[in-house]
N, C-alpha and C. Protein backbone atom coordinates (compact mmCIF):
# COMPACT_ATOMS: atom_id res chain seq x y z
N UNK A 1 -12.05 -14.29 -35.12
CA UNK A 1 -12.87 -14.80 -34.05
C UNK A 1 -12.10 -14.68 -32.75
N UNK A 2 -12.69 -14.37 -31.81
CA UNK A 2 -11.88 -14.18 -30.50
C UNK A 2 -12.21 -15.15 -29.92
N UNK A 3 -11.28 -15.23 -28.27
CA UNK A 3 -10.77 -16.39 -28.03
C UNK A 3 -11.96 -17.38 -27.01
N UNK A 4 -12.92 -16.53 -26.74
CA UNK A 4 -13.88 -16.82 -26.08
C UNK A 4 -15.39 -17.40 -27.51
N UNK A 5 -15.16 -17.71 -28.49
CA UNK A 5 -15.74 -18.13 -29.99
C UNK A 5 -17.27 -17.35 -29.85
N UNK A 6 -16.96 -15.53 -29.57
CA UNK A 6 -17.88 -14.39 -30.03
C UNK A 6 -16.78 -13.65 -30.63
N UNK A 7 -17.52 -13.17 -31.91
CA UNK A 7 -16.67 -12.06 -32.60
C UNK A 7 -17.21 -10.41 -31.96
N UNK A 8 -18.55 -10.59 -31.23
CA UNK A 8 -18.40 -9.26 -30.85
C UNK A 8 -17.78 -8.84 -29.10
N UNK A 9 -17.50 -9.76 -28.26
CA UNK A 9 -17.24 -9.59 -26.67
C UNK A 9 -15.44 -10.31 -27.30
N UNK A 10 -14.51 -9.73 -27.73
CA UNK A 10 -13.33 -10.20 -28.00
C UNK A 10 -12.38 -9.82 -26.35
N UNK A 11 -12.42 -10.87 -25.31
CA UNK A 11 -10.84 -10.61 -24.69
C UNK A 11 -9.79 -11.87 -24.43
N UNK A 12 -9.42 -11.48 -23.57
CA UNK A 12 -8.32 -12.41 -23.63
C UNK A 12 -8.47 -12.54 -21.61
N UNK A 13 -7.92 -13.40 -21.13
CA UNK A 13 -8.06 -13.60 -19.84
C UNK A 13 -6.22 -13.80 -19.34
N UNK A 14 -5.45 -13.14 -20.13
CA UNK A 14 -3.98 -13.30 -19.50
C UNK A 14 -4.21 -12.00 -18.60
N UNK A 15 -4.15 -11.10 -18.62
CA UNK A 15 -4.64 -9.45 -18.18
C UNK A 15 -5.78 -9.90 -16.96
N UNK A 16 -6.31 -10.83 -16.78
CA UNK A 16 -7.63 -10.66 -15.61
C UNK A 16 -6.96 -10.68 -14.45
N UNK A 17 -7.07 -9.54 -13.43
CA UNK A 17 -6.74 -9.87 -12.00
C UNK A 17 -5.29 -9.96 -11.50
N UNK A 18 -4.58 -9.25 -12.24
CA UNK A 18 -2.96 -9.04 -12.06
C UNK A 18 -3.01 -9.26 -10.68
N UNK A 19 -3.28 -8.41 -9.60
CA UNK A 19 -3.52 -8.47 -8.25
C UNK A 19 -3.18 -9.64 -7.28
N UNK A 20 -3.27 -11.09 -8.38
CA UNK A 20 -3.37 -12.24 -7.75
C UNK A 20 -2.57 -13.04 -8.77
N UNK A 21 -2.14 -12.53 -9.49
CA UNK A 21 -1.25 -13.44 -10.34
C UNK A 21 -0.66 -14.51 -9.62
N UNK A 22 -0.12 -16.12 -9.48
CA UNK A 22 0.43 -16.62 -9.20
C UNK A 22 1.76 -16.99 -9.59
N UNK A 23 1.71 -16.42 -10.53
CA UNK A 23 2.92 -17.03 -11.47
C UNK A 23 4.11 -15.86 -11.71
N UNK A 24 3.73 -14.57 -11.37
CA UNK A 24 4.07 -13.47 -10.89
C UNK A 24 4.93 -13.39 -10.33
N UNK A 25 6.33 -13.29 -10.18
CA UNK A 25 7.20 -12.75 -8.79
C UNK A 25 6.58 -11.60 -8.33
N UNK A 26 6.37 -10.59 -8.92
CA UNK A 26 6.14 -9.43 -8.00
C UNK A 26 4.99 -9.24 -7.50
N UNK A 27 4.25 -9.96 -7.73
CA UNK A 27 3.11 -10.10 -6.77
C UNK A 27 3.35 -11.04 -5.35
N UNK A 28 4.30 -11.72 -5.32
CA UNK A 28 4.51 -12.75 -4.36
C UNK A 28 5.62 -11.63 -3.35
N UNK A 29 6.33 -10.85 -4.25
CA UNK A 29 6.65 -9.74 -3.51
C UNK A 29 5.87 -8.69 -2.62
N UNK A 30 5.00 -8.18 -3.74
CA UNK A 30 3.94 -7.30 -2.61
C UNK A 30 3.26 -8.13 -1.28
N UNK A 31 2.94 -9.66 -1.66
CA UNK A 31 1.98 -10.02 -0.53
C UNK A 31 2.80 -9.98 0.43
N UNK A 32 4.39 -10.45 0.17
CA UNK A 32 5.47 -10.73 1.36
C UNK A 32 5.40 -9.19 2.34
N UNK A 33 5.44 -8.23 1.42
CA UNK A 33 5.29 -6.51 1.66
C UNK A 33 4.55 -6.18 2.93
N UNK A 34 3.18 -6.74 2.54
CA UNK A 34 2.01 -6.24 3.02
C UNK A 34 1.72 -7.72 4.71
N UNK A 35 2.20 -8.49 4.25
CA UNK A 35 2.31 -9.50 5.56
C UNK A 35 3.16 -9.13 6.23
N UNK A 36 4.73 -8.76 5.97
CA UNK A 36 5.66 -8.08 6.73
C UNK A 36 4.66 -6.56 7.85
N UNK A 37 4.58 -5.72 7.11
CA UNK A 37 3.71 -4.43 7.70
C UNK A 37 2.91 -4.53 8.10
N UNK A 38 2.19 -5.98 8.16
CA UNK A 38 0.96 -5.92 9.23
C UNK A 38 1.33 -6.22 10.08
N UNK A 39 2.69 -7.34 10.44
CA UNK A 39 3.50 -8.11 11.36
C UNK A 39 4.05 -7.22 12.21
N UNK A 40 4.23 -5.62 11.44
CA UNK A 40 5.26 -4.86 12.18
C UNK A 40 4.42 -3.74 13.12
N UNK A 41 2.74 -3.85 12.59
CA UNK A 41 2.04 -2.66 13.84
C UNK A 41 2.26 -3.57 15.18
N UNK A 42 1.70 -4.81 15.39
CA UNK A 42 1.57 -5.39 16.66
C UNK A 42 2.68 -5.00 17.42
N UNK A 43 4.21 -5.19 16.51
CA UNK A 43 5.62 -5.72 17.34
C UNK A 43 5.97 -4.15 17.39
N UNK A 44 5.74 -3.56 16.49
CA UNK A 44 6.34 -2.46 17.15
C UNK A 44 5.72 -1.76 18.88
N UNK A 45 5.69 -2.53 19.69
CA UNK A 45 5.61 -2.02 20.92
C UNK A 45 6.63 -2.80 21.79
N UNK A 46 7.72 -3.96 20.45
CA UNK A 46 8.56 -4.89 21.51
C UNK A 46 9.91 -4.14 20.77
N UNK A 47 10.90 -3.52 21.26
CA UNK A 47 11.82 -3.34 20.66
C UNK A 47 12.04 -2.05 19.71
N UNK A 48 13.03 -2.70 18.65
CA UNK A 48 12.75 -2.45 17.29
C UNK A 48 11.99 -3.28 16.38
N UNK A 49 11.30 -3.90 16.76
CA UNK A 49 11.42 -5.24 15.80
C UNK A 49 10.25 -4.77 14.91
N UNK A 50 9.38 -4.15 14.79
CA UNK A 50 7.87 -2.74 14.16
C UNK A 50 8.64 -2.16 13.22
N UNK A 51 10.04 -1.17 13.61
CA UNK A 51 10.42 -0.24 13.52
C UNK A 51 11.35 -1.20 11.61
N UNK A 52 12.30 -2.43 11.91
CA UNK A 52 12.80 -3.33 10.87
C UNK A 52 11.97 -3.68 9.92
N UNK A 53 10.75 -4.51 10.70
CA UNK A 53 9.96 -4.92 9.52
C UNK A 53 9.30 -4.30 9.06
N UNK A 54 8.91 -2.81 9.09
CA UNK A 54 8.35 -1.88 8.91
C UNK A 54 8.94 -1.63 7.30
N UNK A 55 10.33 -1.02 7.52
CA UNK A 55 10.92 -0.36 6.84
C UNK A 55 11.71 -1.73 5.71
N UNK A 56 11.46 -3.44 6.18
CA UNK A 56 11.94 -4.49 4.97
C UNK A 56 10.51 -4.18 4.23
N UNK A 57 9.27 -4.35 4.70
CA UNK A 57 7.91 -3.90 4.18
C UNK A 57 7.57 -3.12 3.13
N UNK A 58 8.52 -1.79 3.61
CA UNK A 58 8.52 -0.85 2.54
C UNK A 58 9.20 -1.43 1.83
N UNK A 59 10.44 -1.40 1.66
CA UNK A 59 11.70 -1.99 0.24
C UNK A 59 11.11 -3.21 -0.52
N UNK A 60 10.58 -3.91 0.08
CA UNK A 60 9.82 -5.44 -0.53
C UNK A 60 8.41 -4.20 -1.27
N UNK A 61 8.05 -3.47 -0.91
CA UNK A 61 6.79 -2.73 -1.53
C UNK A 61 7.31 -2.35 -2.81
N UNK A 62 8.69 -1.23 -2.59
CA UNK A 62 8.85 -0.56 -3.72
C UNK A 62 9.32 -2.02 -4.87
N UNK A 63 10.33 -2.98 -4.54
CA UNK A 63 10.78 -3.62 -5.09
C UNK A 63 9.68 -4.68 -6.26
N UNK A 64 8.65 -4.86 -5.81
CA UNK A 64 7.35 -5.18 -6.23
C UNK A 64 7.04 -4.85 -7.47
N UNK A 65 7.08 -3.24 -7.27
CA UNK A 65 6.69 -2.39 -8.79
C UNK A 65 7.29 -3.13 -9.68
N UNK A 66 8.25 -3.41 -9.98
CA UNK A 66 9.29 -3.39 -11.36
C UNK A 66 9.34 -2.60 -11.97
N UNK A 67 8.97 -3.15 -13.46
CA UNK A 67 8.78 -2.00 -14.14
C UNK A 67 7.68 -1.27 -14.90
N UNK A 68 6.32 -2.17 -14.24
CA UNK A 68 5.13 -1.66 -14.24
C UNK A 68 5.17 -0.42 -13.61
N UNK A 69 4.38 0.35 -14.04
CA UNK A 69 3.28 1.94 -14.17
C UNK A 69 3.02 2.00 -12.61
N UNK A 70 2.82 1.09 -12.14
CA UNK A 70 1.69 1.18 -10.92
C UNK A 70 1.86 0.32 -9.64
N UNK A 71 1.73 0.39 -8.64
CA UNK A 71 1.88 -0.46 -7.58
C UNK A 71 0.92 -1.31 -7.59
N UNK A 72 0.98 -2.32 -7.01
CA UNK A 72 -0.27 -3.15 -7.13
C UNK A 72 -0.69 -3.07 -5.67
N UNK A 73 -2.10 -3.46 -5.46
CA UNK A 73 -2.93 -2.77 -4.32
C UNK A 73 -2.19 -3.24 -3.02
N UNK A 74 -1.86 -4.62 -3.08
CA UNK A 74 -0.81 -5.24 -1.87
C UNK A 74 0.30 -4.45 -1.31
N UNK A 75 0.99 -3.69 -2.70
CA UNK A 75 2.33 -2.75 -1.84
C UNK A 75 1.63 -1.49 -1.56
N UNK A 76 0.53 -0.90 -2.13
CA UNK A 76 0.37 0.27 -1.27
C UNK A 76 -0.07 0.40 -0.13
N UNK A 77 -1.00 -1.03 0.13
CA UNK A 77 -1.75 -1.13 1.65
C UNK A 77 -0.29 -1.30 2.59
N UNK A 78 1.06 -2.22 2.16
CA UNK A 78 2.31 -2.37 2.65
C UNK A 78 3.06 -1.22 2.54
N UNK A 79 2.98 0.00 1.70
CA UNK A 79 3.77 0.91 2.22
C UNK A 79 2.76 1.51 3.63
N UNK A 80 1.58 1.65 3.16
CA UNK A 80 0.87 2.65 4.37
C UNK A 80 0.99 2.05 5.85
N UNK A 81 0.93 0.57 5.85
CA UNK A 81 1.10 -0.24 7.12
C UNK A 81 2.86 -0.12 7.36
N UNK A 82 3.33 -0.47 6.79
CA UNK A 82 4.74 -0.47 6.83
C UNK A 82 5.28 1.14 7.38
N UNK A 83 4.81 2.28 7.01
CA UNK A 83 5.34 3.45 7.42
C UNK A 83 4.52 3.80 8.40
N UNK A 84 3.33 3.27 9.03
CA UNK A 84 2.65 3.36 10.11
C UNK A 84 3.64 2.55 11.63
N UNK A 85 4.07 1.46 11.12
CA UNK A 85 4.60 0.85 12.32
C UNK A 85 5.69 1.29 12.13
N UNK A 86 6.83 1.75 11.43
CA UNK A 86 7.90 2.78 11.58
C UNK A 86 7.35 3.82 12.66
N UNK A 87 6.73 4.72 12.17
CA UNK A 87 5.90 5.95 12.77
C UNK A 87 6.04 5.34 14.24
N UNK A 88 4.82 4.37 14.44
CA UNK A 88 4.44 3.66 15.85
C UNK A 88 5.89 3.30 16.36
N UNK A 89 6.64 2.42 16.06
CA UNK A 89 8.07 2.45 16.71
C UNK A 89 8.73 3.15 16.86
N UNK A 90 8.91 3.94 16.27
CA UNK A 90 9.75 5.61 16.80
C UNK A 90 9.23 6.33 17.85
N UNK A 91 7.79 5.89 17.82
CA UNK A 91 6.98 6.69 19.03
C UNK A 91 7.36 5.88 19.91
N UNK A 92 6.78 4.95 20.20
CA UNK A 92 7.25 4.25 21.57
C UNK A 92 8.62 4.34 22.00
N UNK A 93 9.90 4.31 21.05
CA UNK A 93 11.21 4.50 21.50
C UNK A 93 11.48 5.88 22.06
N UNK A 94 10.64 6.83 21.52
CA UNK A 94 11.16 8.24 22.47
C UNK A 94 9.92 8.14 23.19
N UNK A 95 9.09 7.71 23.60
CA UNK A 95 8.58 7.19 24.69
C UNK A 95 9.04 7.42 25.95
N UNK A 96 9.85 5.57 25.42
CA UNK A 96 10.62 5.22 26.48
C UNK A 96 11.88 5.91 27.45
N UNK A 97 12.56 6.56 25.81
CA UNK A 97 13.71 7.48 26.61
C UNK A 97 13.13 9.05 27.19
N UNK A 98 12.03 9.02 27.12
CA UNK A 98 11.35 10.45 27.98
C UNK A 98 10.62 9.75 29.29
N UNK A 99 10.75 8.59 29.16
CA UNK A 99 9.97 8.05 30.62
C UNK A 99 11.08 7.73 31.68
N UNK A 100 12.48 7.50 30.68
CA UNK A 100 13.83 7.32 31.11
C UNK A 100 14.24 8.50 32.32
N UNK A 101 14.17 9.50 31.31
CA UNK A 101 14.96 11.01 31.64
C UNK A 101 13.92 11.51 32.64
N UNK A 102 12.50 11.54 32.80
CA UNK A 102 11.67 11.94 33.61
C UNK A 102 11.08 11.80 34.97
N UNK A 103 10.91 10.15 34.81
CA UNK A 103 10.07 9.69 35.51
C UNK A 103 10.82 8.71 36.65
N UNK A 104 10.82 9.43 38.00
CA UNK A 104 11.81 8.40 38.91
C UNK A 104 11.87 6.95 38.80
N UNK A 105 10.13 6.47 39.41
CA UNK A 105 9.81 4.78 39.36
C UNK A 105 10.55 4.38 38.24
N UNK A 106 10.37 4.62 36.89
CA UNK A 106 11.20 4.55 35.75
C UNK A 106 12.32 3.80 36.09
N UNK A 107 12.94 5.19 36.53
CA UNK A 107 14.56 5.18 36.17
C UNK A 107 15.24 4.31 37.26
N UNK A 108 14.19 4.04 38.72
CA UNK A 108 14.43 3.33 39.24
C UNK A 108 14.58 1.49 38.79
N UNK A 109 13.52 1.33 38.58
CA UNK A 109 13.27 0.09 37.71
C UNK A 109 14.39 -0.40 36.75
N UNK A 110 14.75 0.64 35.92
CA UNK A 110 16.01 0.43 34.85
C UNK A 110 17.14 0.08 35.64
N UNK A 111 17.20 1.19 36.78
CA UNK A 111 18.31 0.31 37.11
C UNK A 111 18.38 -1.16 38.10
N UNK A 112 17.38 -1.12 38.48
CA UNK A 112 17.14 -2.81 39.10
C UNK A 112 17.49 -3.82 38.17
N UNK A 113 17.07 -3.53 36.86
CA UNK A 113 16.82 -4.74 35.87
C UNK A 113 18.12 -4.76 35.24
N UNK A 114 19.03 -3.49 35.38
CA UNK A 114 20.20 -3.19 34.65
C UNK A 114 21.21 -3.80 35.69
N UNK A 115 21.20 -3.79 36.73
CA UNK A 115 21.77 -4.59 37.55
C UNK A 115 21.81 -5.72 37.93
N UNK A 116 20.52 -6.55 37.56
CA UNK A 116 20.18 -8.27 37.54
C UNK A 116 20.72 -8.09 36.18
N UNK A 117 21.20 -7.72 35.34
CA UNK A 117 21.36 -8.40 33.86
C UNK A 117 22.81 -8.22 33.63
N UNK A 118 23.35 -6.93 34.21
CA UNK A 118 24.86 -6.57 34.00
C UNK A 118 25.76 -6.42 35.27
N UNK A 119 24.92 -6.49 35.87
CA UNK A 119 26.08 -6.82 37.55
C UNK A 119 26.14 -4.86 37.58
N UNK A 120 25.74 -3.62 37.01
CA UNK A 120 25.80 -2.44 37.71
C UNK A 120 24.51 -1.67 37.10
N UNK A 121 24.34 -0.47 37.71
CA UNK A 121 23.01 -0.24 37.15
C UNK A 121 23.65 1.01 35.86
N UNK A 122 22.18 1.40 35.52
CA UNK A 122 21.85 2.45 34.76
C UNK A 122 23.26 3.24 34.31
N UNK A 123 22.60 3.74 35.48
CA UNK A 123 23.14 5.16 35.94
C UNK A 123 24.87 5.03 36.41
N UNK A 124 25.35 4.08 36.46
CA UNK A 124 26.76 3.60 36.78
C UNK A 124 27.25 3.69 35.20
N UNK A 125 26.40 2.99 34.23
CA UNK A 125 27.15 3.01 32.94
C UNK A 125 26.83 4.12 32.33
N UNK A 126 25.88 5.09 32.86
CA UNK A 126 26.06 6.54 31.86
C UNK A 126 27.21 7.34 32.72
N UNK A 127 27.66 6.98 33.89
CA UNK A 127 28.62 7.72 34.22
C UNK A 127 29.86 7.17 33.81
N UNK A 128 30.04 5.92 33.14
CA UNK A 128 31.28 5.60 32.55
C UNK A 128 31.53 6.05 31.33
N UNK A 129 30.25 6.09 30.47
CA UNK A 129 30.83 6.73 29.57
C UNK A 129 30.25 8.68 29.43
N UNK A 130 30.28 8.91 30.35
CA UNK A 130 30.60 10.50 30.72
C UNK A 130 29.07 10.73 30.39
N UNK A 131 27.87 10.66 30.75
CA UNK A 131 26.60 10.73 29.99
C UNK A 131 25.54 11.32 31.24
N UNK A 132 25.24 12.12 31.33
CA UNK A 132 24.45 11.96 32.66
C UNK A 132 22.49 12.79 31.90
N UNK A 133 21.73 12.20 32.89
CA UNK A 133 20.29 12.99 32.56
C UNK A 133 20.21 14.04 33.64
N UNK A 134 20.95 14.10 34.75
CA UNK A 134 20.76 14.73 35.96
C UNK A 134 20.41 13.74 37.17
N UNK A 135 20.29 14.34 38.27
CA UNK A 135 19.65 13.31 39.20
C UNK A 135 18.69 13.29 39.85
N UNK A 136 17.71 12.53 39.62
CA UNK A 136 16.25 12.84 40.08
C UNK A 136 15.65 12.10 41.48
C-alpha cells in the first residue's frame, strides 16, 4: 500500500519541489546566488562592486550543485544575472577609462576631484609614475 493509502497513485512527497527545499543547504545556496546577481546589475554602475558580486554569485551558483546532476533553477537564473553584471561592470569600467583618455571636460573634472581628495591632480600622478595619455 503506498503512502498516500491508494495502491494504484503510489508516491512519496520527499522528492516534491527540490527547488524550495528548506532543509536543503544547497538550495539556501542558490537563493544566496541568485539574490547576490540581482544585487550586482543595479551596482554595477558604482565601482566594482556589480563586477564582485557578480562573480561571488557565480561561485555561490556553481557551489550549489553539489553533487546533484543538475543546477537548480535559482543558480542558473544566478549564473546568467551574475555574468551579466560582470559583463555590465567591465563595460562601464572601460567606459570610464575611454572617457578618461578622450574626453577633455572628463579629464578636466578628474583632475579637480583628484586634487580636492589628494592635494595634486590626475595628471601630476601619471607623471610620477612615468604614465602619460598625451595632452589634450
Amino acid at each position: 500500500m503506498g503512502e498516500n493509502g491508494d495502491n494504484q497513485y503510489f508516491y512519496n512527497n520527499y522528492n516534491y519541489n527540490k527547488a524550495h527545499n528548506e532543509l536543503d543547504k544547497h538550495v539556501h545556496l542558490a537563493t544566496i546566488a541568485l539574490v547576490l546577481a540581482l544585487i550586482s546589475l543595479p551596482l554595477c554602475f558604482f565601482m566594482y562592486t556589480g563586477i564582485i558580486l557578480g562573480g561571488v554569485a557565480i561561485v555561490f551558483a556553481i557551489l550549489s550543485k553539489g553533487n546533484a546532476d543538475r543546477l537548480l533553477p535559482q543558480a542558473k537564473k544566478a549564473l546568467i544575472y551574475g555574468s551579466l553584471g560582470i559583463v555590465l561592470g567591465y563595460a562601464v569600467v572601460v567606459t570610464n577609462i575611454h572617457g578618461v583618455i578622450t574626453n577633455p571636460e572628463y579629464r578636466q573634472r578628474l583632475n579637480k576631484i583628484s586634487e580636492q581628495y589628494y592635494g595634486e591632480s590626475f595628471d601630476d600622478m601619471l607623471k610620477e609614475i612615468g604614465a602619460s595619455f598625451g595632452e589634450l
